[in-house]
C-alpha atoms as a PDB file:
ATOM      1  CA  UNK A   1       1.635  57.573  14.289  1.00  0.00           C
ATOM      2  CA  UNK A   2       2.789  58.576  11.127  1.00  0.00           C
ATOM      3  CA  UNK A   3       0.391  58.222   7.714  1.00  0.00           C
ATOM      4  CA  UNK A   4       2.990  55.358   5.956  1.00  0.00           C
ATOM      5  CA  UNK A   5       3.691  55.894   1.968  1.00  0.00           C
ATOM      6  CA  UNK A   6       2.541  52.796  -0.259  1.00  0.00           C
ATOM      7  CA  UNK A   7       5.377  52.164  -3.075  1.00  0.00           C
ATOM      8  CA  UNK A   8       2.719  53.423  -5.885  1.00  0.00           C
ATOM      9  CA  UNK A   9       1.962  56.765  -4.185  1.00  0.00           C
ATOM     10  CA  UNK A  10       6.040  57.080  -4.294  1.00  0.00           C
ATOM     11  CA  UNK A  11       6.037  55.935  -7.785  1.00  0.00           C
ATOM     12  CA  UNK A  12       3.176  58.339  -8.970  1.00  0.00           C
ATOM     13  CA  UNK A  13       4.741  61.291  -7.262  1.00  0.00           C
ATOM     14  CA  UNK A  14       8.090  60.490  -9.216  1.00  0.00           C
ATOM     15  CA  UNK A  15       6.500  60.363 -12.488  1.00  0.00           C
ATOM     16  CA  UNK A  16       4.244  63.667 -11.862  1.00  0.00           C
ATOM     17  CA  UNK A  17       7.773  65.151 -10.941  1.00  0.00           C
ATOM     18  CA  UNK A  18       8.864  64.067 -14.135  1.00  0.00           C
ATOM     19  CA  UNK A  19       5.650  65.150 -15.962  1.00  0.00           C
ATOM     20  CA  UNK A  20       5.896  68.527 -14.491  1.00  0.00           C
ATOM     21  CA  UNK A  21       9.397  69.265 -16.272  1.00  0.00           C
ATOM     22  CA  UNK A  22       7.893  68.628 -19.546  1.00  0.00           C
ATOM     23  CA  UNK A  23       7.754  71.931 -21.356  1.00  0.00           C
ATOM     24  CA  UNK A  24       4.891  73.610 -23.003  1.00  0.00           C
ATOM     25  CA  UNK A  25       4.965  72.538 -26.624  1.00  0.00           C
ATOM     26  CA  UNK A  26       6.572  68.909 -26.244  1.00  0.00           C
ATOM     27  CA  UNK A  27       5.342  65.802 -25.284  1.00  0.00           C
ATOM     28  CA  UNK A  28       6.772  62.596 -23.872  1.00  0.00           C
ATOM     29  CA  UNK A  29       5.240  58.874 -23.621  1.00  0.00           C
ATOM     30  CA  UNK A  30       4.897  56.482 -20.907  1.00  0.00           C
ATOM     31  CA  UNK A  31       7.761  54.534 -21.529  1.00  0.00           C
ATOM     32  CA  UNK A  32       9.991  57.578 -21.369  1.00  0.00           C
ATOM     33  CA  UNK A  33       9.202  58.461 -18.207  1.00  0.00           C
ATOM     34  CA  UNK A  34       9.828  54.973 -16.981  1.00  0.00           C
ATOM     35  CA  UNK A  35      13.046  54.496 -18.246  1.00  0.00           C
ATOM     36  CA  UNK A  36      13.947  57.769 -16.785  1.00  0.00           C
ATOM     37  CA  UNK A  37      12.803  56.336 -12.816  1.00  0.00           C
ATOM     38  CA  UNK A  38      14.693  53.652 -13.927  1.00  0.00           C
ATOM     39  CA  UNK A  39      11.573  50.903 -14.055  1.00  0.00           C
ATOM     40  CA  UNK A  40      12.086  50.599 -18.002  1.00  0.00           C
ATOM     41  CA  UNK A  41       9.105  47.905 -17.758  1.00  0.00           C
ATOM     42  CA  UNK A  42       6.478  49.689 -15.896  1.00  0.00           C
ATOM     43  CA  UNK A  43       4.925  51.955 -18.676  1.00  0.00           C
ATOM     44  CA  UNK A  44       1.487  50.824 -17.698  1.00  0.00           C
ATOM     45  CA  UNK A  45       1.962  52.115 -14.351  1.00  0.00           C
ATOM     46  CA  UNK A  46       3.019  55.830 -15.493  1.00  0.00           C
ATOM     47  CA  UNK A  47      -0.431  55.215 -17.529  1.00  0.00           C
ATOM     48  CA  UNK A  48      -2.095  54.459 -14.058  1.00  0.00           C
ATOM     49  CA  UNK A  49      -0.647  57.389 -12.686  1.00  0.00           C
ATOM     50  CA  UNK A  50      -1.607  59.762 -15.494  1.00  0.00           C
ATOM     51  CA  UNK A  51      -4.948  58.507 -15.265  1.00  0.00           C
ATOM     52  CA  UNK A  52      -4.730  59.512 -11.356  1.00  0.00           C
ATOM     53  CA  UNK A  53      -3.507  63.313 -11.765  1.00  0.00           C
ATOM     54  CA  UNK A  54      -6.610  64.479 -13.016  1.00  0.00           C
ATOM     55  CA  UNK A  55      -7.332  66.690 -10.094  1.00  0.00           C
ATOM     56  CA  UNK A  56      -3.559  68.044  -9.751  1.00  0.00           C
ATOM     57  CA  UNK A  57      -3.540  70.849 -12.262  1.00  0.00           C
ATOM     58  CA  UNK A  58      -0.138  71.263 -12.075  1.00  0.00           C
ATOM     59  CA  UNK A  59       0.400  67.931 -13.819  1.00  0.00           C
ATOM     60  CA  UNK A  60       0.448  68.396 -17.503  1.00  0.00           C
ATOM     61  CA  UNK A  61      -1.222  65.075 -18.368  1.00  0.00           C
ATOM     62  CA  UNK A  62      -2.321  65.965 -21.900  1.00  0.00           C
ATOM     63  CA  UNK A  63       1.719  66.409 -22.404  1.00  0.00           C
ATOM     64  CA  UNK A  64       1.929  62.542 -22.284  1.00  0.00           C
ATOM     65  CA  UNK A  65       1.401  60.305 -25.348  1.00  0.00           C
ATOM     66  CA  UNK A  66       1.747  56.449 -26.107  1.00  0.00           C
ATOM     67  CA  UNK A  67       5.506  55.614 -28.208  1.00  0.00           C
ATOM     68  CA  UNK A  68       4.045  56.262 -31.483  1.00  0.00           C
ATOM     69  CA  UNK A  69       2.511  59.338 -31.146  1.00  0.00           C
ATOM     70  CA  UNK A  70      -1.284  58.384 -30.028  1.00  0.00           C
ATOM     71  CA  UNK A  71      -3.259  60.215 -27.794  1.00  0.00           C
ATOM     72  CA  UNK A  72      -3.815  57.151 -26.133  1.00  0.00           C
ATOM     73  CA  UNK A  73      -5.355  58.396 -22.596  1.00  0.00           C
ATOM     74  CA  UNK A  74      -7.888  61.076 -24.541  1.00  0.00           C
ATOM     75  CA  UNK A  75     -10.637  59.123 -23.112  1.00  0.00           C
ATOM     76  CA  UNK A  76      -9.764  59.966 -19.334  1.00  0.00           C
ATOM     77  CA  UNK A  77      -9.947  63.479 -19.960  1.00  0.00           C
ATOM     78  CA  UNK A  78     -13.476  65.898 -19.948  1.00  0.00           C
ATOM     79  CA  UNK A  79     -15.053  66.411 -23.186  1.00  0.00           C
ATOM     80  CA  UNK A  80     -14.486  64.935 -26.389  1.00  0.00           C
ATOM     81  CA  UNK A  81     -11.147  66.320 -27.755  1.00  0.00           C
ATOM     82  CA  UNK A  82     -10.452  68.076 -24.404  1.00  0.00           C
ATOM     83  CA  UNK A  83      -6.341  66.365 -24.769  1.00  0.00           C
ATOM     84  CA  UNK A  84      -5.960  67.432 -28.574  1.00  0.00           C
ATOM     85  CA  UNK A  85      -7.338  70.708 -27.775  1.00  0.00           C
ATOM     86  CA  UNK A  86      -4.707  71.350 -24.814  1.00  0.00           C
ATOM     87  CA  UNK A  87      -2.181  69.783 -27.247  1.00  0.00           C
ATOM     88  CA  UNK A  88      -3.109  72.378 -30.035  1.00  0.00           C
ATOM     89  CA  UNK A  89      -3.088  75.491 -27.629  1.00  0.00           C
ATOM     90  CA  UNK A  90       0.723  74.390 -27.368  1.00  0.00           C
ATOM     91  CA  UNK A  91       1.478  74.634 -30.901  1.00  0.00           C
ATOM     92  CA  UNK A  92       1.413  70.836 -31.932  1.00  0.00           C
ATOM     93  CA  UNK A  93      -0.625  69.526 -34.348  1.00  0.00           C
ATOM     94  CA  UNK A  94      -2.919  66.099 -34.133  1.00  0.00           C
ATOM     95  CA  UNK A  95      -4.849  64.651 -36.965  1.00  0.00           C
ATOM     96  CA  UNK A  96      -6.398  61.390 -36.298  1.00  0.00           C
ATOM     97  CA  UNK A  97      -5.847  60.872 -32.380  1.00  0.00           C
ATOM     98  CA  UNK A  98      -1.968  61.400 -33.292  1.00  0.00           C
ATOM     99  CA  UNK A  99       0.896  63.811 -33.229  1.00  0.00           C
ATOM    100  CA  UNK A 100       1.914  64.966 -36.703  1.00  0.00           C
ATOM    101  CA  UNK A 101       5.851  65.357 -36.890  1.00  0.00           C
ATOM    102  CA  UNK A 102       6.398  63.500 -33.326  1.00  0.00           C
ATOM    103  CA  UNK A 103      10.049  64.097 -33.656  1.00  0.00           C
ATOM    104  CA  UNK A 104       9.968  67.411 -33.436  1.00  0.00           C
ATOM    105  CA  UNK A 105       8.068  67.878 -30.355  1.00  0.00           C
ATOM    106  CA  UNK A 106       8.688  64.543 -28.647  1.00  0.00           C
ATOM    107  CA  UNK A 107      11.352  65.406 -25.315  1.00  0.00           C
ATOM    108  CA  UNK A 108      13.033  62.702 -23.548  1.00  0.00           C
ATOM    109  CA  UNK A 109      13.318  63.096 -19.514  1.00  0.00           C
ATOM    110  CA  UNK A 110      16.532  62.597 -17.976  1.00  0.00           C
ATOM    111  CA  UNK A 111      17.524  59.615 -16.210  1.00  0.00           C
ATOM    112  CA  UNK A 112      17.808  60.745 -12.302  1.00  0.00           C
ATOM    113  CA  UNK A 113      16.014  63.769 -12.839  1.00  0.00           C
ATOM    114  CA  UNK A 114      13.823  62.728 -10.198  1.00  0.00           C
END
């Protein structure tokens, strides 16, 4: 019989699709990436699955910020400043758990590009 696929592990999947376009030297927030699968309300849950792709290094998880900027998941990654380092290898600045000039390096995901 064949392993059956909950709705969240679909859901996470989408949004680490989604996360994976991102390119090096932007960032995009939760509530981005929801609107682009089309669940405009579900920001939380893209949180819950950025939390959960920890152990897929092909996930670019530091690449994902709250709506204003904030390096709001810091705390689920190793070390201290382990998300504004990988942020600053890219070329964007942070001061004060935040993206300076968010505008600039902010990219919005499709809709459908999933």
């Amino acid at each position: 019989m064949a392993k059956s696929t909950s709705n969240s592990d679909n859901f996470f999947e989408r949004v680490y699709a989604i996360v994976r376009q991102i390119p090096q030297g932007k960032v995009t927030s939760y509530g981005a990436i929801a609107k682009a699968l089309g669940t405009a309300r579900s920001a939380r849950m893209v949180g819950w699955a950025m939390n959960a792709s920890h152990n897929l290094e092909d996930v670019p998880a530091h690449r994902v910020v709250n709506r204003k900027g904030l390096l709001s998941g810091k705390h689920h990654f190793e070390g201290t400043n382990l998300m504004q380092q990988l942020l600053e290898n890219e070329g964007i600045k942070v001061v004060d758990n935040q993206i300076i000039d968010f505008e600039k390096h902010f990219w919005e995901p499709n809709i459908g590009d999933v």
